[in-house]
C-alpha atoms as a PDB file:
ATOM      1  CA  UNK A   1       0.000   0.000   0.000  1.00  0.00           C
ATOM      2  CA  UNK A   2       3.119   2.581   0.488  1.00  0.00           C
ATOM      3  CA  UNK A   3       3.763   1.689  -3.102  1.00  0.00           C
ATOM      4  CA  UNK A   4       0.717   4.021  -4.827  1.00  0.00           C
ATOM      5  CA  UNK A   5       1.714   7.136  -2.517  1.00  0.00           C
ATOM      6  CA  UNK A   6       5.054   7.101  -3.617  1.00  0.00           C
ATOM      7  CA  UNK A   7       4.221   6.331  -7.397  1.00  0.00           C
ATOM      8  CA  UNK A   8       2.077   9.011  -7.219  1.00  0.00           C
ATOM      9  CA  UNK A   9       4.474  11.572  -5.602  1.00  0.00           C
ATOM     10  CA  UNK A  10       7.338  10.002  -8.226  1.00  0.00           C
ATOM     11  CA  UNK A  11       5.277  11.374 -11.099  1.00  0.00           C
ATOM     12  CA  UNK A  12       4.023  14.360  -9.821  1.00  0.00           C
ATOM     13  CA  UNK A  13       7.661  14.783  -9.335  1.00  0.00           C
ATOM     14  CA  UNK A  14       8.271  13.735 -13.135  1.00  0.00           C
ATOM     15  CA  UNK A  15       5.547  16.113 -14.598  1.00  0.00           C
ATOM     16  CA  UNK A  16       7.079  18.742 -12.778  1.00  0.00           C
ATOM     17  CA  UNK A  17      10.818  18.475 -13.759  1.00  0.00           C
ATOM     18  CA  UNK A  18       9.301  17.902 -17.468  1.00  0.00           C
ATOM     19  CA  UNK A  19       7.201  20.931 -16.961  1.00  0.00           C
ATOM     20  CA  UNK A  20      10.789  22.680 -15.683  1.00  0.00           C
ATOM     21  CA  UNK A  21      12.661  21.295 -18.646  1.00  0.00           C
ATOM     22  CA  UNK A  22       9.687  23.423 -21.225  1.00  0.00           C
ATOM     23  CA  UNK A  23      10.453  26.494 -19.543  1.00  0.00           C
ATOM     24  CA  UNK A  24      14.195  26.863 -19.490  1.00  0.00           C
ATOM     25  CA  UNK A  25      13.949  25.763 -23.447  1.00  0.00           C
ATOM     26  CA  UNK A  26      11.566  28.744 -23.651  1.00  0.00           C
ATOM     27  CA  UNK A  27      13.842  30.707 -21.689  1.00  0.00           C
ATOM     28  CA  UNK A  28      16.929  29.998 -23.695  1.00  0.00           C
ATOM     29  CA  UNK A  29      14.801  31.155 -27.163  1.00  0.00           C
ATOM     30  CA  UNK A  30      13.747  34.102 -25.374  1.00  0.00           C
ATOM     31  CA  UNK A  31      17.097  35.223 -24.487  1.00  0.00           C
ATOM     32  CA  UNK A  32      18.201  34.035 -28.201  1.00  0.00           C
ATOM     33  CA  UNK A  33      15.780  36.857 -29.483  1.00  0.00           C
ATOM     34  CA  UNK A  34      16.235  39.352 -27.164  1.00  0.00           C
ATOM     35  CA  UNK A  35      19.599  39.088 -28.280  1.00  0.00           C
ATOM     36  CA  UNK A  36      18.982  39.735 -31.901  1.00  0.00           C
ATOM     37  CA  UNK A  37      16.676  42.477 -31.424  1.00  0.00           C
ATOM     38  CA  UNK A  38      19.386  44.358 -28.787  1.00  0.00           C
ATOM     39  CA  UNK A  39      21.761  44.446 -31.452  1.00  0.00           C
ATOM     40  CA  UNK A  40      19.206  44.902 -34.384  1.00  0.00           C
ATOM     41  CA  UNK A  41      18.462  48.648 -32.391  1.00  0.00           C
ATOM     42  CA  UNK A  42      22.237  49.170 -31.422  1.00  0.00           C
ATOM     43  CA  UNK A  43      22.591  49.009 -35.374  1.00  0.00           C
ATOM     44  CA  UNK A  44      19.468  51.127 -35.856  1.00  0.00           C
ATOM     45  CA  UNK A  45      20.724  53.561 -33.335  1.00  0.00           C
ATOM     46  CA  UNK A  46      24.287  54.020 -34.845  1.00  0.00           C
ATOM     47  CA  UNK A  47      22.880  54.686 -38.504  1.00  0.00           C
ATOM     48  CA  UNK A  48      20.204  57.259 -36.879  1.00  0.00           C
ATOM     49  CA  UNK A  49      23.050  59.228 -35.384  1.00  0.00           C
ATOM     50  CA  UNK A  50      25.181  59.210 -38.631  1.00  0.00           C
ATOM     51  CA  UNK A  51      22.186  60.293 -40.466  1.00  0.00           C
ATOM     52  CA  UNK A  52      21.670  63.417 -37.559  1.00  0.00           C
ATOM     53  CA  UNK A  53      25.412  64.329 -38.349  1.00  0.00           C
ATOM     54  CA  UNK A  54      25.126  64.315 -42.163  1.00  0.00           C
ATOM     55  CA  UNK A  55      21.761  66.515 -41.958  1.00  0.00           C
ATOM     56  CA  UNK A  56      23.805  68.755 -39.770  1.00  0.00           C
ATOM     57  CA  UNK A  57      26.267  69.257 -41.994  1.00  0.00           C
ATOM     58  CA  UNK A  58      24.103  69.999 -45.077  1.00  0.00           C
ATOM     59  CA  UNK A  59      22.396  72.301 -43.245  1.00  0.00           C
ATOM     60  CA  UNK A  60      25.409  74.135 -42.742  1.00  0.00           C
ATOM     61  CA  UNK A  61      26.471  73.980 -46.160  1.00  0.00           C
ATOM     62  CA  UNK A  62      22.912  75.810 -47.054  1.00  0.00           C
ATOM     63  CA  UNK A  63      23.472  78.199 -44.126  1.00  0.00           C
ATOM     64  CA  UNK A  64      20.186  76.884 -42.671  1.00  0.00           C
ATOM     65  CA  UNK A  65      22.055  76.898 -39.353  1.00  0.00           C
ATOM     66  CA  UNK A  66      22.412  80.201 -37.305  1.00  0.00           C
ATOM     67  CA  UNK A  67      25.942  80.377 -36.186  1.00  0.00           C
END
């Protein structure tokens, strides 16, 4: 009879560690695309500020720029 109760805890315990096992592989692709878009804006970022400098400077070349 103290065979069932510990069956039953053993694959509670089973479903749980599976359950476990789901979320750190969900985890893992969430940090995996995090990842991509962090350095997808870092790119974005360094293009915007390139393309702020540039429109500087042609402004300045039209004098649209009090000195």
């Amino acid at each position: 009879m103290t065979d069932k109760p510990d069956n039953i805890v053993l694959d509670l315990l089973r479903a749980i560690h599976g359950d476990i096992a789901e979320v750190k592989t969900g985890l893992v692709e969430l940090k995996e695309r995090f990842g991509n878009l962090e350095s997808q804006y870092a790119s974005m970022s360094r293009r915007l500020d390139r393309m702020a400098g540039d429109i500087e400077r042609i402004k300045k070349r039209l004098d649209m720029v009090e000195a």
